[in-house]
PDB file of N, CA and C in Angstrom:
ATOM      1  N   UNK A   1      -4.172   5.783 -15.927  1.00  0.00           N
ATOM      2  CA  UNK A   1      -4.739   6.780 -16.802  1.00  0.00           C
ATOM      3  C   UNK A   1      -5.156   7.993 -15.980  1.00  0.00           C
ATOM      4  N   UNK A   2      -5.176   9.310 -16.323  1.00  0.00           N
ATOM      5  CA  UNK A   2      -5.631  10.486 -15.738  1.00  0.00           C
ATOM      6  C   UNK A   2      -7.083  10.443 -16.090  1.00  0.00           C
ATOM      7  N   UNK A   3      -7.590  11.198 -15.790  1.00  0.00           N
ATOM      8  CA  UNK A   3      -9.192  11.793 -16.013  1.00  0.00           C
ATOM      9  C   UNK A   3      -9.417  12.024 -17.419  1.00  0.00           C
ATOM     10  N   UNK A   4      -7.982  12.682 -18.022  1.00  0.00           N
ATOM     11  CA  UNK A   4      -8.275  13.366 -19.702  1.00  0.00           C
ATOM     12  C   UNK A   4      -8.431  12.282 -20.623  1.00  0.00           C
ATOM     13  N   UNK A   5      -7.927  10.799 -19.781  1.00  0.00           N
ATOM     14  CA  UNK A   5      -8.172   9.490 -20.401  1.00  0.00           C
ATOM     15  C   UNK A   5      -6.992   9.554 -21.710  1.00  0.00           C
ATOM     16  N   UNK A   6      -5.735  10.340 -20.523  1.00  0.00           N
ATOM     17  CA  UNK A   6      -4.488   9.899 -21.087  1.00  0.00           C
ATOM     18  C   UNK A   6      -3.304   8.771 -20.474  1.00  0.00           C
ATOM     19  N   UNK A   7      -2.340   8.368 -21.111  1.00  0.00           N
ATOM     20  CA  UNK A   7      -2.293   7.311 -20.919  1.00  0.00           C
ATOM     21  C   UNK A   7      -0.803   8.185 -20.415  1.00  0.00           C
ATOM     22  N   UNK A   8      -0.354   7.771 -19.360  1.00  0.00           N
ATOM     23  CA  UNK A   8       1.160   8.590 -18.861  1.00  0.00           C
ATOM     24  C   UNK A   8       2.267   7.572 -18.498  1.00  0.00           C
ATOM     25  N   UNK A   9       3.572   7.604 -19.261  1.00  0.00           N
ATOM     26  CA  UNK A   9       4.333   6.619 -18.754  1.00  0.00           C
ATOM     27  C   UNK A   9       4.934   7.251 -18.302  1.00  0.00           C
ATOM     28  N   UNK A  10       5.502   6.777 -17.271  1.00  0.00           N
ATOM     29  CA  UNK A  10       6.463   6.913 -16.108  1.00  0.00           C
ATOM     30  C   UNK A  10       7.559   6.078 -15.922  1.00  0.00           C
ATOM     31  N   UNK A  11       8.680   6.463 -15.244  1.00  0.00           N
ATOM     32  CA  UNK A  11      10.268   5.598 -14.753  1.00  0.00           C
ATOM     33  C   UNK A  11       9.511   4.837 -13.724  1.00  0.00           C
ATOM     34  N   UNK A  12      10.596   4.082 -13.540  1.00  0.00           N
ATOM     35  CA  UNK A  12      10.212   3.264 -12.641  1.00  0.00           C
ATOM     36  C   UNK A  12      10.028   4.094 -11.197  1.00  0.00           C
ATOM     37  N   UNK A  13      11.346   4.874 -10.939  1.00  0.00           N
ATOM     38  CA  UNK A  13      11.626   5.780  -9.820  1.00  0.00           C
ATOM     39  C   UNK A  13      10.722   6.501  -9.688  1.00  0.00           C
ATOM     40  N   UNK A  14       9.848   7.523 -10.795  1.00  0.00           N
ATOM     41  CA  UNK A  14       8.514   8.356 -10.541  1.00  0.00           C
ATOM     42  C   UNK A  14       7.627   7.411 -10.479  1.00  0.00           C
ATOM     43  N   UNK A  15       6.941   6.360 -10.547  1.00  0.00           N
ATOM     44  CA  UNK A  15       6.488   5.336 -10.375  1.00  0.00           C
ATOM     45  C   UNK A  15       6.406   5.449  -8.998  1.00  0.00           C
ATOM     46  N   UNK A  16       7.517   4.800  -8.721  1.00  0.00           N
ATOM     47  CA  UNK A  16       7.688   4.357  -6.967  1.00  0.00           C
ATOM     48  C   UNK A  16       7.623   5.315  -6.094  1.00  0.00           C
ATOM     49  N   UNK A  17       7.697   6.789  -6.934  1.00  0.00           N
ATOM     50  CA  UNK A  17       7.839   8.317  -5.589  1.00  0.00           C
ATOM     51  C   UNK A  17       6.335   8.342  -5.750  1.00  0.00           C
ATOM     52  N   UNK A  18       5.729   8.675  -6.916  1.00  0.00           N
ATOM     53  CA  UNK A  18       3.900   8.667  -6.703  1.00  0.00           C
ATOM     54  C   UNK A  18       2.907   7.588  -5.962  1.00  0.00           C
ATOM     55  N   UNK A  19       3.492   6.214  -5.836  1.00  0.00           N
ATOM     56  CA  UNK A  19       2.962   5.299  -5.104  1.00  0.00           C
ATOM     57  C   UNK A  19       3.140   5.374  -3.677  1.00  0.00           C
ATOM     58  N   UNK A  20       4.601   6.011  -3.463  1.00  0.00           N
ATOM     59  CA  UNK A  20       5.042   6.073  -2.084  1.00  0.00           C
ATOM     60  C   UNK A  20       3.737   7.300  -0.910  1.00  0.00           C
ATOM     61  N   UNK A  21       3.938   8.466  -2.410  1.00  0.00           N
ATOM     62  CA  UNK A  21       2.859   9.737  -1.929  1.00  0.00           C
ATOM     63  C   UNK A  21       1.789   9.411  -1.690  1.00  0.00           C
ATOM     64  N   UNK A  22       1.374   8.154  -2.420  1.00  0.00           N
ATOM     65  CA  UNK A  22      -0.156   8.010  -2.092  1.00  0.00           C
ATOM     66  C   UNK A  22      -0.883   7.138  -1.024  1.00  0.00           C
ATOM     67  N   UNK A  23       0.564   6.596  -1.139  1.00  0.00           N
ATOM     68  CA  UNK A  23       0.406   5.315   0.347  1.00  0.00           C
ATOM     69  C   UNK A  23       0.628   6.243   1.850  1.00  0.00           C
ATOM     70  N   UNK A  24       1.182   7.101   1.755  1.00  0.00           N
ATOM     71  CA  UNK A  24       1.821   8.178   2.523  1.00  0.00           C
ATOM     72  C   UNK A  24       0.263   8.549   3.521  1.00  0.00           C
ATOM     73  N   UNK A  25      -0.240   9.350   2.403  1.00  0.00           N
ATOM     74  CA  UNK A  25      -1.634   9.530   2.322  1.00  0.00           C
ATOM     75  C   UNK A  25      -2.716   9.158   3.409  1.00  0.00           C
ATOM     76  N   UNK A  26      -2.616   8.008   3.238  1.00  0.00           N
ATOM     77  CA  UNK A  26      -3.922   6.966   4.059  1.00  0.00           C
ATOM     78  C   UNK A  26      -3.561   6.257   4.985  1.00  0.00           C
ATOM     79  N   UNK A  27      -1.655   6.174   4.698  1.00  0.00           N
ATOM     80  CA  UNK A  27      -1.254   5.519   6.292  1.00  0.00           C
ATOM     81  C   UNK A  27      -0.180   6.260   7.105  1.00  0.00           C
ATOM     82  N   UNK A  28      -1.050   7.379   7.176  1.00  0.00           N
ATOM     83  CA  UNK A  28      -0.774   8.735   8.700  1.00  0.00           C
ATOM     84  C   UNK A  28      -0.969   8.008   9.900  1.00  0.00           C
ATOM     85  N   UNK A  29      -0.358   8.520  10.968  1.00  0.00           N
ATOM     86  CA  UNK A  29      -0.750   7.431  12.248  1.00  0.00           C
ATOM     87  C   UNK A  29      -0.485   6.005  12.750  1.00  0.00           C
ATOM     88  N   UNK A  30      -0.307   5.517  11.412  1.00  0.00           N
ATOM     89  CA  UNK A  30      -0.255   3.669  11.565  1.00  0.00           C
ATOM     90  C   UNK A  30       0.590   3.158  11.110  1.00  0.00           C
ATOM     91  N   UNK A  31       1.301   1.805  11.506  1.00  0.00           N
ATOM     92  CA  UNK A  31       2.672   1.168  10.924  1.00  0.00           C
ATOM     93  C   UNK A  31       1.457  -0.029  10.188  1.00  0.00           C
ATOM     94  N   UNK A  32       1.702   0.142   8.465  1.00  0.00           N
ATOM     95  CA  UNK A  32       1.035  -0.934   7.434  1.00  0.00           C
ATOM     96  C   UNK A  32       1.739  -1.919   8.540  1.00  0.00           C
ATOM     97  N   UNK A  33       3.275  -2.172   8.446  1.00  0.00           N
ATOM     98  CA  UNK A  33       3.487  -3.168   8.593  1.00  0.00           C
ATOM     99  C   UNK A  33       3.406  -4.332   9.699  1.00  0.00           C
ATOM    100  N   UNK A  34       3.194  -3.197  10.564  1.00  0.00           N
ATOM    101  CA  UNK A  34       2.743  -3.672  12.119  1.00  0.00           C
ATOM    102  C   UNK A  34       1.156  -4.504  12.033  1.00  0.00           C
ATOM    103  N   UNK A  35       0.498  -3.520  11.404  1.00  0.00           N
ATOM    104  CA  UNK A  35      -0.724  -4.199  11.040  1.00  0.00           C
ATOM    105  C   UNK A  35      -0.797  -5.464  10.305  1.00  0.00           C
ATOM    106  N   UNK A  36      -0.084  -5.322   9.358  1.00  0.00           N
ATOM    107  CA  UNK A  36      -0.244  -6.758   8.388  1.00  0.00           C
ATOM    108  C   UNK A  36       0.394  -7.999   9.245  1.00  0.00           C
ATOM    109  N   UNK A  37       1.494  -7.588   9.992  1.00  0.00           N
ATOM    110  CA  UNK A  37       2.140  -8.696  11.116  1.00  0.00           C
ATOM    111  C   UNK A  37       0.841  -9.295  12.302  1.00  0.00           C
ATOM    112  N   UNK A  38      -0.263  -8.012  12.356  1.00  0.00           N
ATOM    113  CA  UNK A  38      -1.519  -8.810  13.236  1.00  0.00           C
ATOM    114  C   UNK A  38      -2.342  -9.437  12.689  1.00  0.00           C
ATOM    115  N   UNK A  39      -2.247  -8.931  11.669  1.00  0.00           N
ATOM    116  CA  UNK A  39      -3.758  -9.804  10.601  1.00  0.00           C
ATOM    117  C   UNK A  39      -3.031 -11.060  10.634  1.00  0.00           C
ATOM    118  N   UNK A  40      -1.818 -11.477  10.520  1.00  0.00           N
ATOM    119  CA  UNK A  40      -1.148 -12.637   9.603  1.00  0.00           C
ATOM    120  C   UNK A  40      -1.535 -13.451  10.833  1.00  0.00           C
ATOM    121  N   UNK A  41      -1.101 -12.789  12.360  1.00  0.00           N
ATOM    122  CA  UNK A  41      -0.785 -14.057  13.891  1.00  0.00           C
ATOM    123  C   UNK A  41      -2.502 -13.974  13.867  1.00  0.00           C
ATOM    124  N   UNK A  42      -3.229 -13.195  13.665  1.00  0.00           N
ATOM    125  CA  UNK A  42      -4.470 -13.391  14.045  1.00  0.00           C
ATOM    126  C   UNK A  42      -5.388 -14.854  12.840  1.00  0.00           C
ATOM    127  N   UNK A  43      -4.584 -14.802  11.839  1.00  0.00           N
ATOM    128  CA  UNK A  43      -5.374 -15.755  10.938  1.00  0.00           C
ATOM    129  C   UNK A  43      -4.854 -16.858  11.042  1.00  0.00           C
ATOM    130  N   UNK A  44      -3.086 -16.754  11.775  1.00  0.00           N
ATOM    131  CA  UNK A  44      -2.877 -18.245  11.993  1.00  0.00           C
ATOM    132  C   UNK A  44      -3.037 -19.160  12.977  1.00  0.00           C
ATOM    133  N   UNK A  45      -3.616 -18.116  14.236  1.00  0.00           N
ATOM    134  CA  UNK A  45      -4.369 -18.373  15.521  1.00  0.00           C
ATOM    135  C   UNK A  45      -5.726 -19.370  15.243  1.00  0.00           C
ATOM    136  N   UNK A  46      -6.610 -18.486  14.218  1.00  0.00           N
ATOM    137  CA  UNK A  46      -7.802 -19.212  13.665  1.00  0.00           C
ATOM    138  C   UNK A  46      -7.342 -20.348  13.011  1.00  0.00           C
ATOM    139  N   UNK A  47      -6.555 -20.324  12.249  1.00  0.00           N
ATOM    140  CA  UNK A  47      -6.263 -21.657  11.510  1.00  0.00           C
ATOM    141  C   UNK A  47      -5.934 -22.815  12.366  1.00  0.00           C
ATOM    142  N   UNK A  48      -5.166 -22.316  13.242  1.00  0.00           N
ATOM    143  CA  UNK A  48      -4.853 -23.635  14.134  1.00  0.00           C
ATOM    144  C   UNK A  48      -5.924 -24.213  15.442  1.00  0.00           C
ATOM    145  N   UNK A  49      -6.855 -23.870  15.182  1.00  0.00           N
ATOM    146  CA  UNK A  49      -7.936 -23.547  16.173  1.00  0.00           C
ATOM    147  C   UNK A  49      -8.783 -25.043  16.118  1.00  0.00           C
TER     148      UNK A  49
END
């Protein structure tokens, strides 16, 4: 929903380009995926502990 507390449908494709922009956004600098690959060895380190 927007602010005007309208309801906006979207394609799938504008969908996925506005999600992409916003993820874009907050992960300047950093590989998500690199990160999520440390969280994962770091929790299965603890688990096996």
């Amino acid at each position: 929903m927007t602010e005007e507390r309208n309801l906006d449908i979207l394609s799938k494709k504008e969908a996925l380009r506005r999600v992409q922009e916003i993820v874009a956004r907050y992960a300047q600098n950093c590989s998500l995926a690199s990160e999520l690959i440390s969280e994962r060895r770091q929790e299965a380190e603890e688990e096996n502990k």
